[in-house]
Structures are given as structure tokens and as C-alpha cells.
N, C-alpha and C. Protein backbone atom coordinates (compact mmCIF):
# COMPACT_ATOMS: atom_id res chain seq x y z
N UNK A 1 -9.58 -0.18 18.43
CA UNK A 1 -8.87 0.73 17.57
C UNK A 1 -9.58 0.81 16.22
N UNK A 2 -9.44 2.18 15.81
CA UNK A 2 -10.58 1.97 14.19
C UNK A 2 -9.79 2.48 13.31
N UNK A 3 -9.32 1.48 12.17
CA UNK A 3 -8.30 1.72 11.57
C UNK A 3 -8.98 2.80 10.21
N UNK A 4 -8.20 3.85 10.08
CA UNK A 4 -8.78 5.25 9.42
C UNK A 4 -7.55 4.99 8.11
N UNK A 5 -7.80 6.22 7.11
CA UNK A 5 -6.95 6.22 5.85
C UNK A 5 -5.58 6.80 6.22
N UNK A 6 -5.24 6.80 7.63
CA UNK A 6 -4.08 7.33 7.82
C UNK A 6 -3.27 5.95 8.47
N UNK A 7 -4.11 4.77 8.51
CA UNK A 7 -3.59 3.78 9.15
C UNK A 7 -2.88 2.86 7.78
N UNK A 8 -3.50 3.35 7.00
CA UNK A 8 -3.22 1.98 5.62
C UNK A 8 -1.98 1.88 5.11
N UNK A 9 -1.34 3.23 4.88
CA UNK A 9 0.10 3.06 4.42
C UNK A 9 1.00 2.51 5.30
N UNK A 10 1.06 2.57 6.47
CA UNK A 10 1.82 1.93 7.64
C UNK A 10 1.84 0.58 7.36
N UNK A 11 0.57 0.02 7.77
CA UNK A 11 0.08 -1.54 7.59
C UNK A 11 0.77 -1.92 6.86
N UNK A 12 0.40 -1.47 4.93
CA UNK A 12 0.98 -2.14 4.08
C UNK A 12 2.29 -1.80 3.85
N UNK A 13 2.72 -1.15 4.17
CA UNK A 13 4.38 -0.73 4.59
C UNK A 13 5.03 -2.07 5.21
N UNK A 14 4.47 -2.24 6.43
CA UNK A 14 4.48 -3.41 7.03
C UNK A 14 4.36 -4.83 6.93
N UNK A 15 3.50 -4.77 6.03
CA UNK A 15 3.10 -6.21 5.23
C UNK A 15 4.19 -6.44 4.43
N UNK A 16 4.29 -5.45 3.40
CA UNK A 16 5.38 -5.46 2.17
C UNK A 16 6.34 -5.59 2.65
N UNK A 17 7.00 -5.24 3.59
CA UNK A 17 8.36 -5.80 4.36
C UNK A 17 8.24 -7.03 5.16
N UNK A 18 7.59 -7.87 5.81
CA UNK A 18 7.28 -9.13 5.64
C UNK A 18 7.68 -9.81 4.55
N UNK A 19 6.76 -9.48 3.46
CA UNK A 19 6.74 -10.68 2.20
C UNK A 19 8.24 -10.31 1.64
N UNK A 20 8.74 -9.10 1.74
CA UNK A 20 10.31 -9.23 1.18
C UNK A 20 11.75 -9.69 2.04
N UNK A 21 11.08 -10.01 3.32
CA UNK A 21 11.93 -10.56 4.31
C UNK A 21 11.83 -12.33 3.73
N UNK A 22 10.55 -12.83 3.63
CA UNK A 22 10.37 -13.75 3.03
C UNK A 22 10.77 -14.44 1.88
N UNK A 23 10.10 -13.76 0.75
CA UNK A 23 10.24 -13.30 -0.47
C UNK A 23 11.03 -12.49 -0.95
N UNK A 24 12.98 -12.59 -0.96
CA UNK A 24 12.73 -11.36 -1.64
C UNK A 24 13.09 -11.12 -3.15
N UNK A 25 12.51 -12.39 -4.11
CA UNK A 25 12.30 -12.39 -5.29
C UNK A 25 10.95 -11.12 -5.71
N UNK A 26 10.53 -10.98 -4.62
CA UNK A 26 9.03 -10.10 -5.72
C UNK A 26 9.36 -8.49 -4.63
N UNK A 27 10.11 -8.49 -4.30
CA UNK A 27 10.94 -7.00 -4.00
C UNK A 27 10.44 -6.14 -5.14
N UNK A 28 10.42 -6.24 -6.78
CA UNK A 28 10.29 -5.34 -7.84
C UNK A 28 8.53 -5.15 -7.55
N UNK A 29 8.06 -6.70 -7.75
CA UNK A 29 6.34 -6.44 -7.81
C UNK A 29 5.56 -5.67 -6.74
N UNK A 30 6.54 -5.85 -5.08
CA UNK A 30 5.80 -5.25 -4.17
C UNK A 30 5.60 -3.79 -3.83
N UNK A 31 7.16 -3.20 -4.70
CA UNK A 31 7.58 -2.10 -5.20
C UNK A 31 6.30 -1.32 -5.92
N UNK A 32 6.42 -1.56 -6.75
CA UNK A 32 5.67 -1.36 -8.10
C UNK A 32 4.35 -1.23 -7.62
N UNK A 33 3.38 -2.33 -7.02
CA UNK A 33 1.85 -1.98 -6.44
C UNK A 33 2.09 -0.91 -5.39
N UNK A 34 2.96 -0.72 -4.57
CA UNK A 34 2.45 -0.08 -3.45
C UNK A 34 2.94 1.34 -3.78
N UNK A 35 3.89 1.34 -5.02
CA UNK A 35 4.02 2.69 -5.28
C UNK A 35 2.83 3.64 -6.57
N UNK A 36 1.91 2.40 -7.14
CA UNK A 36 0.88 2.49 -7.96
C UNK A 36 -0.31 2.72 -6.87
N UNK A 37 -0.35 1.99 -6.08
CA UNK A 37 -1.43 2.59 -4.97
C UNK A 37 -1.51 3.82 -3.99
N UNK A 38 -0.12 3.85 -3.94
CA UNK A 38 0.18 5.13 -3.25
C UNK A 38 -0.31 6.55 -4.23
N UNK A 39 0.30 5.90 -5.36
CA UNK A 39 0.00 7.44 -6.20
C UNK A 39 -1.40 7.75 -6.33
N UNK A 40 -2.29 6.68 -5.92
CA UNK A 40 -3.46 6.64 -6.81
C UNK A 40 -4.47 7.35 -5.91
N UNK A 41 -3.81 6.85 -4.56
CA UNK A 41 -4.52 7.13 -3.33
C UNK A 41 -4.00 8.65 -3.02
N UNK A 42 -3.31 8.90 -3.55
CA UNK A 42 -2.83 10.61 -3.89
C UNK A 42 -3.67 11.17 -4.26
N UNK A 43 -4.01 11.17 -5.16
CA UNK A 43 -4.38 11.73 -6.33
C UNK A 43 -5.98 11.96 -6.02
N UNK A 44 -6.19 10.81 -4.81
CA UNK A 44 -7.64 10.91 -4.73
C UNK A 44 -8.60 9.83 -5.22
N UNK A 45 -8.54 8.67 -6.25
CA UNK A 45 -9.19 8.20 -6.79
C UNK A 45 -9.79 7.43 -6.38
N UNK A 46 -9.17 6.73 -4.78
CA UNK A 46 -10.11 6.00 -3.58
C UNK A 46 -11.90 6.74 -3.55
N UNK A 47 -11.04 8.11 -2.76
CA UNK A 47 -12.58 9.36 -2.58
C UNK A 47 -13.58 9.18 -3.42
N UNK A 48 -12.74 9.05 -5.01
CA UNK A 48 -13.93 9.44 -6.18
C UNK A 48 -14.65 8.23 -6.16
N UNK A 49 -14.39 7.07 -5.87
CA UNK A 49 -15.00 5.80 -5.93
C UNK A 49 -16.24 5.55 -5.10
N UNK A 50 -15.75 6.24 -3.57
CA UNK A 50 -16.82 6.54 -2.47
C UNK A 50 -18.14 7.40 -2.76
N UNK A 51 -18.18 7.25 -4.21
CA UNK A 51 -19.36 8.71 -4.26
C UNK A 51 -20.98 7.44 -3.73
């Protein structure tokens, strides 16, 4: 299986619900990155890095 940019949000979707099943003191922090990465990876700024 070859994990593509349509696989990543799932994963860490997945992960992050783990560590808050675990954890769920950092519920705010896991929040917070994956909604800062999400936007970022919106926006494009992964792509621009790939030059």
C-alpha cells in the first residue's frame, strides 16, 4: 500500500484519538496541532516546501 497525501489526515485522525483515549489531558494540544496542520496543509505550504 503507498501511503499518498490523501492518506495522512485519516492516520493522524487516528493517532490523535488514541493519545486522547489515553491521554485525555492533552485533548486541547492535540486539537490545536492537527487543526494548525490541517490549515497549513490547506493552504498549500507542504507543496511550497517540495520545490
Amino acid at each position: 500500500m503507498t501511503i499518498t497525501a490523501a492518506h495522512i489526515q485519516p492516520i493522524v485522525a487516528l493517532i490523535a484519538g488514541l493519545i486522547i483515549l489515553i491521554m485525555p489531558r492533552f485533548l486541547n494540544l492535540i486539537v490545536a496541532i492537527y487543526l494548525i496542520v490541517t490549515g497549513l496543509a490547506g493552504l498549500g505550504v507542504f507543496k511550497m516546501l517540495h520545490m
